[in-house]
Protein backbone atom coordinates (compact mmCIF):
# COMPACT_ATOMS: atom_id res chain seq x y z
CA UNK A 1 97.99 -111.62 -39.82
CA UNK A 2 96.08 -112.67 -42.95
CA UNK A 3 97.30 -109.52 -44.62
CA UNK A 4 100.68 -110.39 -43.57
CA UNK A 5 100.13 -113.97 -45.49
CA UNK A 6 98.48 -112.64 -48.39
CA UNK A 7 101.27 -109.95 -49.46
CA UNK A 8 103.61 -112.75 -49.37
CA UNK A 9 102.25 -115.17 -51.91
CA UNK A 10 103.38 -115.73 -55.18
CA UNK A 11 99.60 -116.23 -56.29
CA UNK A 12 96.33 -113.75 -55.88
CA UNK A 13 94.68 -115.75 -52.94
CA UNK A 14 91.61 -114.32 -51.37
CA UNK A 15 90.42 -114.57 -47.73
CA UNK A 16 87.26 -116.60 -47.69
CA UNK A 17 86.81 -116.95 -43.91
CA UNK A 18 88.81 -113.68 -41.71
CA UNK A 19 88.01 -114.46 -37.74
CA UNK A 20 84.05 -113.78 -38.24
CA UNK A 21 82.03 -113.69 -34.75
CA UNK A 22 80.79 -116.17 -32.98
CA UNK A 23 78.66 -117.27 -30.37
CA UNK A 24 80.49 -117.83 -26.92
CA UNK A 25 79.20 -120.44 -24.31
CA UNK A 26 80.25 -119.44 -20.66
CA UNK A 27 79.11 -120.49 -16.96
CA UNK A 28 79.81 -120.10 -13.11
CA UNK A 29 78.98 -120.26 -9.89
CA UNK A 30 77.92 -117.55 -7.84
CA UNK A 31 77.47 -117.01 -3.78
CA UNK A 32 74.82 -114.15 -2.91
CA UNK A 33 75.97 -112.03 -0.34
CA UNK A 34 72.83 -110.24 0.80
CA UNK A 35 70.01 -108.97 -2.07
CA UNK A 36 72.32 -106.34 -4.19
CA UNK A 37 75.99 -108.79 -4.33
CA UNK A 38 76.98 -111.39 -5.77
CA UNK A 39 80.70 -113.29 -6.10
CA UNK A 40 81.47 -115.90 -8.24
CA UNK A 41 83.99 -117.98 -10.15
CA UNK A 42 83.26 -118.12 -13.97
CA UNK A 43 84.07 -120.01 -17.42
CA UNK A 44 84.13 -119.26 -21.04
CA UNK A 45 84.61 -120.50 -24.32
CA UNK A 46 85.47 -118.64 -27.37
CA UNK A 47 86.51 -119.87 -31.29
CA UNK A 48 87.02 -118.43 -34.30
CA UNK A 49 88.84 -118.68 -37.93
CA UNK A 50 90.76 -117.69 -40.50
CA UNK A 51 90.90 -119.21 -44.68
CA UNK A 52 92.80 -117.78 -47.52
CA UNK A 53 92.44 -119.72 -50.40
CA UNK A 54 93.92 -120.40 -53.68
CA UNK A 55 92.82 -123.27 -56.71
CA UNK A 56 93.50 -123.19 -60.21
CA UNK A 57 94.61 -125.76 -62.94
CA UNK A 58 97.99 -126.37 -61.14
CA UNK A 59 96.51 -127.02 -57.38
CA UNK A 60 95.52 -125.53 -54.52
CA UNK A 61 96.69 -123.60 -51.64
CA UNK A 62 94.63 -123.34 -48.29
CA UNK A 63 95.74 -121.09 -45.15
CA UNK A 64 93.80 -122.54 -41.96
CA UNK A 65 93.83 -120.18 -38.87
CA UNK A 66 91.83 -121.45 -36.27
CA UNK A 67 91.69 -119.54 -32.55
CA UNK A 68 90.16 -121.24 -29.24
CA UNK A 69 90.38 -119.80 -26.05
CA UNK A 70 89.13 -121.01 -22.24
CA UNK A 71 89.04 -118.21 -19.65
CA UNK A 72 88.66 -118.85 -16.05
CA UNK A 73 88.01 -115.66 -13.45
CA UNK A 74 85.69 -114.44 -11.12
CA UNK A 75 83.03 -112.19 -11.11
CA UNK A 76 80.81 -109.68 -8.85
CA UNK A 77 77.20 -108.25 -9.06
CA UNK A 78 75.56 -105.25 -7.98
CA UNK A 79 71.82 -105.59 -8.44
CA UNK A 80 70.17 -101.70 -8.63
CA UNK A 81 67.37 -103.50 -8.22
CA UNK A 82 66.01 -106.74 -6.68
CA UNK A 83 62.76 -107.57 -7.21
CA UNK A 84 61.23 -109.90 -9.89
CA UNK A 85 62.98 -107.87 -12.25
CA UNK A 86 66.69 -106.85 -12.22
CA UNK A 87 68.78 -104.69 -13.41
CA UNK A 88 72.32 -105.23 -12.52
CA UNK A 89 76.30 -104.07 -13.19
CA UNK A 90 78.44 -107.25 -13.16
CA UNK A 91 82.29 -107.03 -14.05
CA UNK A 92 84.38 -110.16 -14.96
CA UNK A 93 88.01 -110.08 -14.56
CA UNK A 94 89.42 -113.57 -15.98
CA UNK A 95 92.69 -114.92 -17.08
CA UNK A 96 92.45 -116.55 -20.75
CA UNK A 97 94.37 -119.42 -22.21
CA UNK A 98 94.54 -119.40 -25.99
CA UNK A 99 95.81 -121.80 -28.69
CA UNK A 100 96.10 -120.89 -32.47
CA UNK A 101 96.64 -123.67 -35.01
CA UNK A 102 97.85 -122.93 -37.95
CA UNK A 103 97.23 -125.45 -41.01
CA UNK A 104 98.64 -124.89 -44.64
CA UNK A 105 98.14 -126.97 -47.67
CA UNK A 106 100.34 -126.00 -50.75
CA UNK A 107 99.55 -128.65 -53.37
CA UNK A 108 99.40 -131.82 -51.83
CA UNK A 109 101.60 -131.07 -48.54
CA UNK A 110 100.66 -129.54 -45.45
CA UNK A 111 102.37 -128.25 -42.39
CA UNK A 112 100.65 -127.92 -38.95
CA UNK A 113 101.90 -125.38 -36.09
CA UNK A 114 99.94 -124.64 -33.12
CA UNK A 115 101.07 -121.85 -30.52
CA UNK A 116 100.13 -121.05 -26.75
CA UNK A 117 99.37 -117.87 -25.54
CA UNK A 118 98.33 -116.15 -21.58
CA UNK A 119 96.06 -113.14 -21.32
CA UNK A 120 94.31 -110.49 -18.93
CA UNK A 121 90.76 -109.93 -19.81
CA UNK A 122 88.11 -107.43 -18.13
CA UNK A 123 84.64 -107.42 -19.46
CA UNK A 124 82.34 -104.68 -17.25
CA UNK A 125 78.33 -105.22 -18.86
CA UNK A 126 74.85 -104.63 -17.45
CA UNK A 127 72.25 -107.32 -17.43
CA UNK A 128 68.41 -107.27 -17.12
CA UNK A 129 67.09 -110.52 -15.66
CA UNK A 130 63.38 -111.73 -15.05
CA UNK A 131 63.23 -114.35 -12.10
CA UNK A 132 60.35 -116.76 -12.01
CA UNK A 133 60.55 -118.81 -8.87
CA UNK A 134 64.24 -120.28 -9.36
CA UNK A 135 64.64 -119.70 -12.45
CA UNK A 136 66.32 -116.27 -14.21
CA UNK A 137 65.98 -115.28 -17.16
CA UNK A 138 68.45 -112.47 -18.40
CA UNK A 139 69.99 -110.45 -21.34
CA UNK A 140 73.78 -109.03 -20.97
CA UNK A 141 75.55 -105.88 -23.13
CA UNK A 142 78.92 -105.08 -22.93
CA UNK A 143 82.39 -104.84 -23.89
CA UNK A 144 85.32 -107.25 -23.25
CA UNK A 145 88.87 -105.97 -23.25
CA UNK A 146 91.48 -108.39 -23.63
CA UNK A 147 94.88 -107.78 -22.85
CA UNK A 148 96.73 -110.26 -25.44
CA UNK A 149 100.14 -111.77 -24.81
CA UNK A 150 102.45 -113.23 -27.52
CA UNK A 151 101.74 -116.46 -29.55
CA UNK A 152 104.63 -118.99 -28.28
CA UNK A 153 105.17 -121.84 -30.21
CA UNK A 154 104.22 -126.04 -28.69
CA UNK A 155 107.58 -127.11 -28.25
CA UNK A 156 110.08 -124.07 -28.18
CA UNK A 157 108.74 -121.55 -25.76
CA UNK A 158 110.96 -119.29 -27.07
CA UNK A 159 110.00 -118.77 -31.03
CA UNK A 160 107.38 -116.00 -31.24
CA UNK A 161 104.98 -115.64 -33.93
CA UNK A 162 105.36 -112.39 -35.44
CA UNK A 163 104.22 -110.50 -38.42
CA UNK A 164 106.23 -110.73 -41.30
CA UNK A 165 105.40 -107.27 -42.52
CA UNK A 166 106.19 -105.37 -39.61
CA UNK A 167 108.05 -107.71 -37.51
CA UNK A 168 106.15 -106.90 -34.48
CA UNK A 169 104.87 -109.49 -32.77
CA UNK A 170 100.95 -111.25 -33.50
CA UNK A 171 98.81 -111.20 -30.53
CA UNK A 172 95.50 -112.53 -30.26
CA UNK A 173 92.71 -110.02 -28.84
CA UNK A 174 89.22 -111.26 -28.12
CA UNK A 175 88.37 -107.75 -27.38
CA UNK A 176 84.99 -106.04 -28.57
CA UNK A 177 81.10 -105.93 -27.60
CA UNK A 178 78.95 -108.25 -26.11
CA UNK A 179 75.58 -109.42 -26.52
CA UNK A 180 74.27 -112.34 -24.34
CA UNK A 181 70.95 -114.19 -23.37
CA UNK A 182 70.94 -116.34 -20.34
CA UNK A 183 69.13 -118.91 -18.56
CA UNK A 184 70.24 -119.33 -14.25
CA UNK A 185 69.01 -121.49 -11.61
CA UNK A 186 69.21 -120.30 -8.22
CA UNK A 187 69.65 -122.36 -5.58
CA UNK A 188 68.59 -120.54 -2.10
């Protein structure tokens, strides 16, 4: 997208900021089956941005992207083992809501859109937790794949945000690794 932007400028902005990672907060609640499975329902919380930027003598230009997304879904366990320390395959499958909002500023006036967008997202990981009475203490790898749907406009469901290069249209995709710490309580 920001390449998109940038080839269409009549000035030689730079990106300053180009959707860097970030740390993710997520939660849930999980039922224990027997020792090995667990079932849950989970949330998450991503965001990330975008900035190209342009100042000289004559003003300034400023291209704003920022992406937030809320995923609900549920999860299972398997625990390979289950004693005071775990090793364990969990796999999410969640369904995220995402909004993009789009701020310019071309000398002096800006314009604000913000779009809507529905996706799939599986993320299969391993985790290695350390329980001390009720508490667990844990560290998660692995990869989320996000199956991105199209950026609809607030307002007009029906104008899609699309690349101006290409003419295909932008999706946003979370996808990519993993790394987590974690802190549970477990109350049995």
């Amino acid at each position: 997208m920001n390449s998109s932007i940038l080839k269409n400028l009549p000035v030689e902005a730079k990106i300053t900021d180009n959707f860097p990672s970030r740390p993710y907060y997520d939660g849930g609640l999980f039922y224990l089956l027997n020792n090995h499975i667990s079932v849950g329902l989970t949330e998450r919380y991503y965001t990330t941005g975008s900035r190209i930027s342009y100042k000289d003598f004559s003003g300034q230009l400023t291209y704003d992207n920022i992406l937030s997304s809320y995923s609900t879904g549920i999860q299972g366990e398997f625990a390979l083992t289950y004693k005071s320390i775990r090793i364990s395959e969990v796999t999410n499958i969640s369904y995220c809501f995402t909004k993009l909002k789009m701020n310019n500023l071309i000398m002096g006036s800006s314009d604000l859109s913000k779009y809507n967008s529905n996706s799939i997202q599986i993320e299969p990981r391993f985790k290695l937790s350390y329980l001390i009475k009720k508490i667990e203490l844990g560290a998660r790898v692995g990869y989320l794949v996000d199956i991105g749907g199209k950026n609809k406009l607030n307002g007009d469901k029906n104008l899609i945000l699309k690349n101006l290069l290409t003419g295909k249209d932008i999706q946003n995709n979370w996808s990519g690794f993993r790394i987590a710490i974690s802190i549970g309580i477990l109350f049995i």
